[in-house]
C-alpha atoms as a PDB file:
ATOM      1  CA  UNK A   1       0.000   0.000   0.000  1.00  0.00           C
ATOM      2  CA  UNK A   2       1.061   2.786  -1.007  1.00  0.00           C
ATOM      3  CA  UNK A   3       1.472   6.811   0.529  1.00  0.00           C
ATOM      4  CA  UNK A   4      -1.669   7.391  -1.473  1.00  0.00           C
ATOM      5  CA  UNK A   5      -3.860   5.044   0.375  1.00  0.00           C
ATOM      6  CA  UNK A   6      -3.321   6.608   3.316  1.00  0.00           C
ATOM      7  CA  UNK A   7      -4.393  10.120   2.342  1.00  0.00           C
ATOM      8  CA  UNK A   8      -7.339  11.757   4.439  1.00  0.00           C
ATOM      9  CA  UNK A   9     -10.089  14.684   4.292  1.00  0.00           C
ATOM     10  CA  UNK A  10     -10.485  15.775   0.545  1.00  0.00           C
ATOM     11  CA  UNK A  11      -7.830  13.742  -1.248  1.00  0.00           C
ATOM     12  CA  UNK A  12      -8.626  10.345   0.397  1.00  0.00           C
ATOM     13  CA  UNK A  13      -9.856   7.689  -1.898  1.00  0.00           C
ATOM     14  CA  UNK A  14     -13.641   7.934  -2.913  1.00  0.00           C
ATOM     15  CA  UNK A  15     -14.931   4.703  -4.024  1.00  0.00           C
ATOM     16  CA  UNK A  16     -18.430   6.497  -4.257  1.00  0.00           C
ATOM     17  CA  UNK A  17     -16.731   9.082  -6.848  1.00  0.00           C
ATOM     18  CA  UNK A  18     -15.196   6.714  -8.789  1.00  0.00           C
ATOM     19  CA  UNK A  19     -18.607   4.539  -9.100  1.00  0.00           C
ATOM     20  CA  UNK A  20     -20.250   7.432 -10.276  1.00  0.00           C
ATOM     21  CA  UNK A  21     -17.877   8.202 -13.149  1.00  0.00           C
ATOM     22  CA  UNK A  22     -18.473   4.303 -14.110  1.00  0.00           C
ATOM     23  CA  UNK A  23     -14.957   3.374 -12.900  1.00  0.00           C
ATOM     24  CA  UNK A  24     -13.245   5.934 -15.579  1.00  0.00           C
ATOM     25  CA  UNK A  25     -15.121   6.490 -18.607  1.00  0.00           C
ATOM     26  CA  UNK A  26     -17.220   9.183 -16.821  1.00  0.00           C
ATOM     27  CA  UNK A  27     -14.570  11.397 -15.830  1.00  0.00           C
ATOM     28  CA  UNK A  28     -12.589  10.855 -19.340  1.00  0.00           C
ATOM     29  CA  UNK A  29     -15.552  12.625 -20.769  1.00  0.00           C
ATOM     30  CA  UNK A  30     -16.071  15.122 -18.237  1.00  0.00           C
ATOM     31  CA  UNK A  31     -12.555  15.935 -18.838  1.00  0.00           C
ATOM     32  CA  UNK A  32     -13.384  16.016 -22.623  1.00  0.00           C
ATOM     33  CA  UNK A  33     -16.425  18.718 -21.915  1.00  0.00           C
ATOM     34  CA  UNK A  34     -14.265  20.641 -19.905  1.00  0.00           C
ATOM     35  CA  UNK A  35     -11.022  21.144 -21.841  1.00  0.00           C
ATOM     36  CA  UNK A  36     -13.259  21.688 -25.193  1.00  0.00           C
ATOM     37  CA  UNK A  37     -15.143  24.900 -23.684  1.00  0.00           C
ATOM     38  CA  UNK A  38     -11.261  25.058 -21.733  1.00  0.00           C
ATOM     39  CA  UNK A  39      -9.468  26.102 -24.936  1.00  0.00           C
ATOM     40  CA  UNK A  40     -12.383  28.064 -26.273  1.00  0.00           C
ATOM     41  CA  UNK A  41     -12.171  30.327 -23.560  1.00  0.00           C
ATOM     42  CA  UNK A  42     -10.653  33.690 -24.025  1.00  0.00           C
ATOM     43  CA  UNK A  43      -9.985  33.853 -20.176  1.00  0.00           C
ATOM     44  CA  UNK A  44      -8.523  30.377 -19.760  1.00  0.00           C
ATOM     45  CA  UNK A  45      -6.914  29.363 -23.204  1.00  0.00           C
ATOM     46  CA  UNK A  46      -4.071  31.711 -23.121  1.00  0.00           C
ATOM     47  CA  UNK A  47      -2.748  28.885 -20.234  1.00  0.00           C
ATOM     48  CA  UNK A  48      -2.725  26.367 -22.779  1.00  0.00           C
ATOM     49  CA  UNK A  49      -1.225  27.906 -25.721  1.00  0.00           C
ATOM     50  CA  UNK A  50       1.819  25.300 -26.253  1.00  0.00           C
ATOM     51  CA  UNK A  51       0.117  22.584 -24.982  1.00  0.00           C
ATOM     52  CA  UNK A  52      -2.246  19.760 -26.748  1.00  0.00           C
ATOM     53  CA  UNK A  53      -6.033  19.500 -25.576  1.00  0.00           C
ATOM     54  CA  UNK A  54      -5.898  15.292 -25.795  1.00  0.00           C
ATOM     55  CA  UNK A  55      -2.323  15.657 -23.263  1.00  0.00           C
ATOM     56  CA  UNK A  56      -4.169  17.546 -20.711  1.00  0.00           C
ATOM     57  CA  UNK A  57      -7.111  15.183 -20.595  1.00  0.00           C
ATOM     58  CA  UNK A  58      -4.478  12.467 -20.159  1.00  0.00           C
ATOM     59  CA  UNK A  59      -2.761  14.542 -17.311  1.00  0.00           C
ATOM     60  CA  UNK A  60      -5.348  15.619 -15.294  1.00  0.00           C
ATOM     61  CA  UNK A  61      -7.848  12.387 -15.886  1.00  0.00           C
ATOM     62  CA  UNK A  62      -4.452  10.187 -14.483  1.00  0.00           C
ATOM     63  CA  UNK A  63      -4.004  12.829 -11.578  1.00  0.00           C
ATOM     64  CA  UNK A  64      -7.750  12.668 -10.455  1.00  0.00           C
ATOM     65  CA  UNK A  65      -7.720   9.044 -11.040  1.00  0.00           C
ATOM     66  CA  UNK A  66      -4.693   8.304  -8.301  1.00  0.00           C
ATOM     67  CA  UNK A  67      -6.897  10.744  -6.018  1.00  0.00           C
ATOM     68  CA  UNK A  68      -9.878   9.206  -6.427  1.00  0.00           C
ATOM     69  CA  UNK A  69      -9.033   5.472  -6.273  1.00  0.00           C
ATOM     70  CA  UNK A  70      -5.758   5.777  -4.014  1.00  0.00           C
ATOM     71  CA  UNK A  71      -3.336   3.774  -6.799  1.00  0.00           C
ATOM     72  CA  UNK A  72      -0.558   4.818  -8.241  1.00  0.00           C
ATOM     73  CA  UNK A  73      -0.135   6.143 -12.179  1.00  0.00           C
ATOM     74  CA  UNK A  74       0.448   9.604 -11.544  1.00  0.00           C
ATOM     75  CA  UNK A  75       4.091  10.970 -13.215  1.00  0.00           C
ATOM     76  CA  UNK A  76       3.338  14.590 -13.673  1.00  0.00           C
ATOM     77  CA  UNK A  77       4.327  17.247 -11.289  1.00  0.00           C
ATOM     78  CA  UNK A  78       1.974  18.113  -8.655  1.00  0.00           C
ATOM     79  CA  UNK A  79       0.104  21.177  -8.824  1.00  0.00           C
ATOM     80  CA  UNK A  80       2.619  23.555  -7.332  1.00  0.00           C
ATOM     81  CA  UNK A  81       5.294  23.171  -9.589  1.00  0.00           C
ATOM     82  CA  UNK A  82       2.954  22.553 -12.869  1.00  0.00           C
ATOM     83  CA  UNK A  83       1.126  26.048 -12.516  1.00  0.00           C
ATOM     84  CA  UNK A  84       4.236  27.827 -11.131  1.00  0.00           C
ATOM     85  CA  UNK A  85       4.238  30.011 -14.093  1.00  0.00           C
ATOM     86  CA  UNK A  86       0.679  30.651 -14.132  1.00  0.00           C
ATOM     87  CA  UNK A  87      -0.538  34.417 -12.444  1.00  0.00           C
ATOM     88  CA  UNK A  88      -3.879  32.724 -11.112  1.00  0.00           C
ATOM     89  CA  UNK A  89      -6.088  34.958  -9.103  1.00  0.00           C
ATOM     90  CA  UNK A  90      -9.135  34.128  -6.724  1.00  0.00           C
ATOM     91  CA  UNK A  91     -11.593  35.156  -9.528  1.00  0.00           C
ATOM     92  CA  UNK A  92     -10.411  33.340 -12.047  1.00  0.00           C
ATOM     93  CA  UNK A  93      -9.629  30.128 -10.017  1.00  0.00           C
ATOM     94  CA  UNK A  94     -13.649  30.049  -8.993  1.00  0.00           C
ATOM     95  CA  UNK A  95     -14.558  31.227 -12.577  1.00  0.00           C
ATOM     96  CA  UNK A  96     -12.272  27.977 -13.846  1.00  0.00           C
ATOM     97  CA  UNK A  97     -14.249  25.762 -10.973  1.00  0.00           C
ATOM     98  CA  UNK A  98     -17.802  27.257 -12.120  1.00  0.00           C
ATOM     99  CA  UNK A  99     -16.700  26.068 -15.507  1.00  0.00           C
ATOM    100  CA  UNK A 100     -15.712  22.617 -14.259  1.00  0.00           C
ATOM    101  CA  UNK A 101     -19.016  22.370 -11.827  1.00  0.00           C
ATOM    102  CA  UNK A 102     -21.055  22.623 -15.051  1.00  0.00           C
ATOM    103  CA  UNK A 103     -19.567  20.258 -16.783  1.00  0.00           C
ATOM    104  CA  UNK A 104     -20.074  18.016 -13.572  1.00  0.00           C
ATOM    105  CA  UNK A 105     -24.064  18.745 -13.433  1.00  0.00           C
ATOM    106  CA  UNK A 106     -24.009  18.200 -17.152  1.00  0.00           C
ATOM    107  CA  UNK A 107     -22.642  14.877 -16.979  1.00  0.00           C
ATOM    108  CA  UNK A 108     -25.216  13.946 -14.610  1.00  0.00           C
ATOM    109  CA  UNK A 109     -23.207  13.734 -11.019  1.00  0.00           C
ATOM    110  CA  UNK A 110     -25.399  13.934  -7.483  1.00  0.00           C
ATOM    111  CA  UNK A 111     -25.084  17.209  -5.993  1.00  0.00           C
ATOM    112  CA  UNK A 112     -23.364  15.878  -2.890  1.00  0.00           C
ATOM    113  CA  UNK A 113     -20.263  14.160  -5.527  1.00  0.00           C
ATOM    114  CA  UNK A 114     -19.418  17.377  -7.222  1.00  0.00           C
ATOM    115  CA  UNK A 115     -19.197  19.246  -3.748  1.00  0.00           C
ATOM    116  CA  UNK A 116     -16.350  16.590  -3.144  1.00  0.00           C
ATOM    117  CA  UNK A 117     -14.644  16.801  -6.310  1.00  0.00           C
ATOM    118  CA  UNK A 118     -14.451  20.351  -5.905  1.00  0.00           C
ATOM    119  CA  UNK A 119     -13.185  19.747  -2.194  1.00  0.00           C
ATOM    120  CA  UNK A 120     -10.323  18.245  -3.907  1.00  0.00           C
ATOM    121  CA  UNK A 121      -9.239  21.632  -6.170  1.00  0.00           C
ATOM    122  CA  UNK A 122      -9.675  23.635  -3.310  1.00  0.00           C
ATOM    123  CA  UNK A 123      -7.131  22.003  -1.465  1.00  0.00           C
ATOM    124  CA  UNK A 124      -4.454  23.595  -4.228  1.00  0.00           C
ATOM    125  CA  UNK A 125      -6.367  26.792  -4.185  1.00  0.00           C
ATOM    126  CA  UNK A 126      -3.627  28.193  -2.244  1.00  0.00           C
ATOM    127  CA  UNK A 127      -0.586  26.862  -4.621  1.00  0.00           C
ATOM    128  CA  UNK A 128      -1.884  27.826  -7.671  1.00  0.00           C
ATOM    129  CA  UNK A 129      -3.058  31.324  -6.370  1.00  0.00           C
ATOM    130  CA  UNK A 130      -0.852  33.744  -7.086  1.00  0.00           C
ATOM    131  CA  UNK A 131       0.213  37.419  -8.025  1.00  0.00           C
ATOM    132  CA  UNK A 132       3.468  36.964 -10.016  1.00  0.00           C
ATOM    133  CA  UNK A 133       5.383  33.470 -11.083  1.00  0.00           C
ATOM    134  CA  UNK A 134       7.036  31.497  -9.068  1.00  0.00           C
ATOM    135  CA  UNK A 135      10.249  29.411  -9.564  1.00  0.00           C
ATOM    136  CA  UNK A 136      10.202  25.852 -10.554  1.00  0.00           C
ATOM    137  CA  UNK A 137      11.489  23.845  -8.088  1.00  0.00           C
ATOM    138  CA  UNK A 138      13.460  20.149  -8.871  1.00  0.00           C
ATOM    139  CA  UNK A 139      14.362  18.285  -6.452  1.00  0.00           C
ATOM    140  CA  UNK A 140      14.497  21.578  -4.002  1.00  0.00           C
ATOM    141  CA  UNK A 141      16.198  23.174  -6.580  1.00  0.00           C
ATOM    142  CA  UNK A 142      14.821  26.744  -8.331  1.00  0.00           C
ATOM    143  CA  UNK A 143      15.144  26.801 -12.284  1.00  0.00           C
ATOM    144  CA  UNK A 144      15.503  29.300 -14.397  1.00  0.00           C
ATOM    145  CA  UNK A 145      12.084  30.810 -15.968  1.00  0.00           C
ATOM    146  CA  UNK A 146      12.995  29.614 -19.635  1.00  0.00           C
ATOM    147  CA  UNK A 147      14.868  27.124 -21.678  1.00  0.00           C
ATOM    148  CA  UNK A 148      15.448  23.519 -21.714  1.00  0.00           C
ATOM    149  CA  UNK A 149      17.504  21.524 -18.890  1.00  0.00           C
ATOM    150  CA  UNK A 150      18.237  17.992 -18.934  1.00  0.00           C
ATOM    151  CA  UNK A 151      18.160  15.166 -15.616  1.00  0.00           C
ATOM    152  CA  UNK A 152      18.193  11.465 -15.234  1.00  0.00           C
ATOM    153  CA  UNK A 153      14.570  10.512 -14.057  1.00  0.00           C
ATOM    154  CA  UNK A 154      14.467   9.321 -10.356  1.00  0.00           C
ATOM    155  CA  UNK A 155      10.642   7.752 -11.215  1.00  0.00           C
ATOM    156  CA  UNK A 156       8.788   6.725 -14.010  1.00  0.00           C
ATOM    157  CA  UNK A 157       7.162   8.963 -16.273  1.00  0.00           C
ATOM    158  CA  UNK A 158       5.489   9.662 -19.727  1.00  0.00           C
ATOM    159  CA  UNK A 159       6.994  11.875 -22.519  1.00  0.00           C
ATOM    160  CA  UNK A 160       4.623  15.170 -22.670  1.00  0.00           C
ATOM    161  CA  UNK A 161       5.169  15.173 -26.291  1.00  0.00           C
ATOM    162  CA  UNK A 162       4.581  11.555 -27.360  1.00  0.00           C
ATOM    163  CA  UNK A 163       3.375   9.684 -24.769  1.00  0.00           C
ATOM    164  CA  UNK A 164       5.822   6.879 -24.634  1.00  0.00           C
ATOM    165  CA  UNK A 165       6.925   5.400 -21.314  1.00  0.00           C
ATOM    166  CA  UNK A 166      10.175   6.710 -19.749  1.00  0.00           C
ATOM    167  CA  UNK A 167      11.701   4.554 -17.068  1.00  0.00           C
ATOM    168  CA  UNK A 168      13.668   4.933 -14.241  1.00  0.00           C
ATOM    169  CA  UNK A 169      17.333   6.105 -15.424  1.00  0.00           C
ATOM    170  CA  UNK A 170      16.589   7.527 -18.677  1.00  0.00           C
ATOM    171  CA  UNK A 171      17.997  10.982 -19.324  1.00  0.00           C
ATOM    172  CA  UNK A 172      14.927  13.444 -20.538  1.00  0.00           C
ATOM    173  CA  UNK A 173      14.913  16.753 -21.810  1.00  0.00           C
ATOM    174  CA  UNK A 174      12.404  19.206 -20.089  1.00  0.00           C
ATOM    175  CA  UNK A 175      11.286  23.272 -20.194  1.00  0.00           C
ATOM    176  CA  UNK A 176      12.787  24.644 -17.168  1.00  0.00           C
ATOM    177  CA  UNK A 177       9.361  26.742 -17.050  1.00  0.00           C
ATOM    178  CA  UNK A 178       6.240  24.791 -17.997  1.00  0.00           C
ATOM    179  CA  UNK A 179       7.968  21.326 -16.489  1.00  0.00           C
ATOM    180  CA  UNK A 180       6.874  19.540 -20.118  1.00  0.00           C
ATOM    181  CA  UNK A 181       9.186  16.452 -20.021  1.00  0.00           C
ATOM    182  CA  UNK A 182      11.002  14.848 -23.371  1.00  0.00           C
ATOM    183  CA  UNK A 183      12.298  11.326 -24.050  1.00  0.00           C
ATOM    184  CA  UNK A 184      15.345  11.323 -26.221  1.00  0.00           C
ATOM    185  CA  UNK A 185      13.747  10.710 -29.343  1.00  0.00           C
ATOM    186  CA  UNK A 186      11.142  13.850 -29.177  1.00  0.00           C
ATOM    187  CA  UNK A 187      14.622  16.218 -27.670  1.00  0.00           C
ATOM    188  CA  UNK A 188      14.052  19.561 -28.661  1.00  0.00           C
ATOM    189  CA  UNK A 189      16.944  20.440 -30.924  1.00  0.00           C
ATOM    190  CA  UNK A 190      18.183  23.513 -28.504  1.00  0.00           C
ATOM    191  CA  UNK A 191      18.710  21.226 -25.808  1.00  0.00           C
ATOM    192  CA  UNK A 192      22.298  21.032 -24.638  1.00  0.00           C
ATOM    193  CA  UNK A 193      23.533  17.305 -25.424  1.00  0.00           C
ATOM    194  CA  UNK A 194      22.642  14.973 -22.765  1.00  0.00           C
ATOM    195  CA  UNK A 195      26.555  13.927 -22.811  1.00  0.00           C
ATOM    196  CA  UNK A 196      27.290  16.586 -20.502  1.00  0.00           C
ATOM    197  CA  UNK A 197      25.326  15.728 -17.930  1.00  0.00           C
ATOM    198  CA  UNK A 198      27.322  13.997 -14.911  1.00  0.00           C
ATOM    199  CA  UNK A 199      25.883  10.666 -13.524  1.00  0.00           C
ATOM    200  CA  UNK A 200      26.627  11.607 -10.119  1.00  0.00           C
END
């Protein structure tokens, strides 16, 4: 049993949830519905101008999936560092969950069930809110706010750009500001050679 088992209040497993969103398809097209409207939005799109609609579902259906059920399968950063960049305020985080809470009624969900999955975004309210970027942190360490950096992955993970596994070891590329993560093959070609990384 994993660390995520034993999480309590908001982010504990939710059997009930998970039930209700038919043990995965539901919330794959909740997440669908949302992102569509998502990157239609003048107020929200500009977040996701580099990034690809189908790579956020994946992202954030995998991240509410560990939450929900309590199992592992989660590789992306966790909130902090993955809207570090991002000037969020109070308005537009609850204009972003009114957004989301529609999508939830639409889809059918009991009244009491989206109160809980929005219990579990408010929980990062106070990460993501914020009046000017923050620094990306790895490993402790702040990064610079742009350009490419390379590292040996401690865990498992899942190349942003083409989905393929990346195991334990491998050296990936990744943007020092939005965290996106590269295997070897999908490098982007201003990436300093991985040759010159140390392995100590």
């Amino acid at each position: 049993m994993g660390r995520s088992r034993q999480r309590r209040g908001p982010l504990a497993p939710d059997p009930e949830i998970w039930s209700a969103f038919g043990h995965g398809p539901g919330l794959r097209e909740v997440l669908e519905d949302f992102y569509t409207r998502v990157f239609e939005d003048e107020k929200l799109a500009p977040f996701f101008l580099h990034t690809n609609r189908a790579w956020v579902v994946d992202k954030q259906f995998s991240f509410l999936r560990s939450i929900f059920t309590g199992e592992p399968g989660y590789f992306g950063m966790r909130p902090r560092n993955a809207h570090h960049w991002m000037v969020i305020s109070d308005e537009l985080f609850d204009y972003r969950e009114s957004l989301m809470e529609d999508c939830l009624r639409r889809y059918g969900l009991a009244a009491h069930l989206i109160e809980r999955v929005r219990s579990v975004d408010e929980v990062f309210r106070k990460q993501i809110i914020k009046q000017a970027a923050i620094p990306l942190k790895m490993h402790g360490v702040e990064k610079p706010a742009e350009g490419y950096d390379t590292m040996v992955m401690p865990l498992g993970t899942l190349c942003d750009e083409c989905g393929g596994q990346v195991s334990v070891g491998e050296i990936v590329s990744y943007h020092v500001r939005t965290g996106q993560t590269y295997c070897a093959a999908c490098r982007p070609a201003e990436v300093r050679e991985p040759a010159t990384l140390s392995s100590s």
